[in-house]
Every structure is written in structure tokens, then in C-alpha cells.
Protein backbone atom coordinates (compact mmCIF):
# COMPACT_ATOMS: atom_id res chain seq x y z
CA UNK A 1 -2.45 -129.18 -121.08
CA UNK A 2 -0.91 -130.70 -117.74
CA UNK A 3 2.69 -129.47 -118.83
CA UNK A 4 1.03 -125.71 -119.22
CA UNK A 5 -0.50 -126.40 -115.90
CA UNK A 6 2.92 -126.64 -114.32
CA UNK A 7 4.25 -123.92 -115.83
CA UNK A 8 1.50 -121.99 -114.15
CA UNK A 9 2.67 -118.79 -112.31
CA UNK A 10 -0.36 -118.44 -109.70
CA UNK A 11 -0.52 -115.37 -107.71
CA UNK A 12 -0.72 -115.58 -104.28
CA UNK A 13 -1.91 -112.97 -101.41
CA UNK A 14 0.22 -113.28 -98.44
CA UNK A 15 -3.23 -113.13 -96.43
CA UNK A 16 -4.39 -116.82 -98.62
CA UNK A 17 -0.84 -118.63 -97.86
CA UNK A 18 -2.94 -120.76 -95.57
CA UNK A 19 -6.05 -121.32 -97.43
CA UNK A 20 -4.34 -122.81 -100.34
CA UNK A 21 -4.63 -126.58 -98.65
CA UNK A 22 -8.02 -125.89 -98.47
CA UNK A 23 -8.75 -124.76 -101.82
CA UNK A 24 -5.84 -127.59 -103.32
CA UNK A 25 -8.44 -130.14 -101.67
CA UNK A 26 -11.29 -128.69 -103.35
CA UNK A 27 -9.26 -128.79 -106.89
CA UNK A 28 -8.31 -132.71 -106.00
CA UNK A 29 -12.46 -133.80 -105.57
CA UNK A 30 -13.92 -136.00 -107.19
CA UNK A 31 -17.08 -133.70 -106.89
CA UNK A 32 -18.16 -133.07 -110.93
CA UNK A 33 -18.96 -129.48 -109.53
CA UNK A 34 -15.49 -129.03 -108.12
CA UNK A 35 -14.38 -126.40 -110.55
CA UNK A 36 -17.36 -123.80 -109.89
CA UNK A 37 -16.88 -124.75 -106.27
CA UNK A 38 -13.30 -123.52 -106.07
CA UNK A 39 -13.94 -120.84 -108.56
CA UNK A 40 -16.52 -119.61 -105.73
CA UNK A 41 -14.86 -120.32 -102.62
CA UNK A 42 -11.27 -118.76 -104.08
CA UNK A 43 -13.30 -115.45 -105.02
CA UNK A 44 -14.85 -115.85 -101.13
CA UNK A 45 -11.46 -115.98 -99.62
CA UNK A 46 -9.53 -113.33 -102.07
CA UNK A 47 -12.81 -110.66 -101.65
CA UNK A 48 -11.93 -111.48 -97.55
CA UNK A 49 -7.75 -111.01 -97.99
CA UNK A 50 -7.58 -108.57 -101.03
CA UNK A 51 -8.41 -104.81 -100.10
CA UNK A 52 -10.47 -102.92 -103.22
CA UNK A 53 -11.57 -106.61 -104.13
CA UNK A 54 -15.14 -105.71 -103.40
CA UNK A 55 -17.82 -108.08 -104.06
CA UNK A 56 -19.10 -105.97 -107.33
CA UNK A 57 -15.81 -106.56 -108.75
CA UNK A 58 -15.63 -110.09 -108.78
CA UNK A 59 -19.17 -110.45 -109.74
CA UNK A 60 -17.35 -108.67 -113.19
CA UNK A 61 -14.98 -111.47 -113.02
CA UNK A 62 -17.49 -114.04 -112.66
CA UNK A 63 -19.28 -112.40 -115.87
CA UNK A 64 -16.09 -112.28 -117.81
CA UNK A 65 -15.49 -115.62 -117.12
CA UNK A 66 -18.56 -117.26 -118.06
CA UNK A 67 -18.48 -115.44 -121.58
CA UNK A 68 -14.76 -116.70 -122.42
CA UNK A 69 -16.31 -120.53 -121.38
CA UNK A 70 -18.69 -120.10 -123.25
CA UNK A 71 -16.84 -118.91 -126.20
CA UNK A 72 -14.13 -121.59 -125.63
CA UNK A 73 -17.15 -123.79 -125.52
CA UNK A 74 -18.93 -122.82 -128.68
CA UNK A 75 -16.01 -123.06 -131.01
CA UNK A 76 -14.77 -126.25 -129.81
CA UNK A 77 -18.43 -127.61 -130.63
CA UNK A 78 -18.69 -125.74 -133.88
CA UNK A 79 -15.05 -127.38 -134.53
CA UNK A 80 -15.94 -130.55 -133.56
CA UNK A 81 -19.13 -130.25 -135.77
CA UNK A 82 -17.23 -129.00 -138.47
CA UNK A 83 -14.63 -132.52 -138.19
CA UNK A 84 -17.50 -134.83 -138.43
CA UNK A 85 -19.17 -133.04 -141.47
CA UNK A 86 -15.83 -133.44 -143.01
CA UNK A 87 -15.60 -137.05 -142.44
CA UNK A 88 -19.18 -137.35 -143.80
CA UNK A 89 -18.17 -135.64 -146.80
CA UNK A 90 -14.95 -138.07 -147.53
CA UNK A 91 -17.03 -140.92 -146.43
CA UNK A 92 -20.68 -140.74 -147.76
CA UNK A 93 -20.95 -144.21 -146.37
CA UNK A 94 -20.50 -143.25 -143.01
């Protein structure tokens, strides 16, 4: 995943060149709810820098969003579910 990460191209409006410290120092916390944090504040600055970007818009982002998570989520517990009823199966003992 970290190599993907780097291969990242991120968009960015001329208008957030200098908000991109701040929002790099929100990604670096240590605070566990870092990533909603930046998810907010980025949407904060962009709706501020980004004409037609209107708040109703990226409260349809924010939607999106949370229903591809949860997805991801969901089949990555119904996988991992899946793995250990497959071990139980080839190990009864277990």
C-alpha cells in the first residue's frame, strides 16, 4: 500500500498550495481520529478555494464515501470470516 501511496497523483487547487502543511500535519498525528479530521478540514478548505464546490456537494462526497468504507469494510470482514472458517474446516482441532 505505501508504494501506491507514492505513486499518488493528488490534485491540487492553486488557492490550497499553502494549506497543504497544514493538512500534511493533520495526516502525520498520532490522533486515532486523524483521518475523518483531515477528510473534514480538506473538504472545509476546498468548499472555501474551489468555486461550484458548494457545501451540498461535498455532503454527496461525504455520503459516497462512507458507503465505499463501508463496503471495503464489510468484505474484508466477510473475507476474513470466511479464512478462519476455512482453517476450522482443515483443522477441526482448532
Amino acid at each position: 500500500m505505501p508504494s501506491e501511496v507514492r505513486r499518488l497523483r493528488v490534485f491540487v487547487a492553486p488557492a490550497l498550495a499553502d494549506d497543504l502543511e497544514k493538512l500534511d500535519t493533520i495526516a502525520r498525528s498520532t490522533d486515532p481520529d486523524k483521518d475523518e479530521s483531515l477528510v473534514e478540514e480538506t473538504d472545509r478548505r476546498l468548499s472555501k478555494a474551489v468555486d461550484g464546490l458548494t457545501d451540498s456537494l461535498l455532503a454527496s462526497i461525504a455520503d459516497a464515501r462512507y458507503i465505499l468504507q463501508r463496503r471495503r469494510l464489510d468484505r474484508n470482514r466477510a473475507s476474513g470470516a470466511q479464512q478462519v472458517m476455512d482453517e476450522t474446516v482443515q483443522d477441526p482441532e482448532a
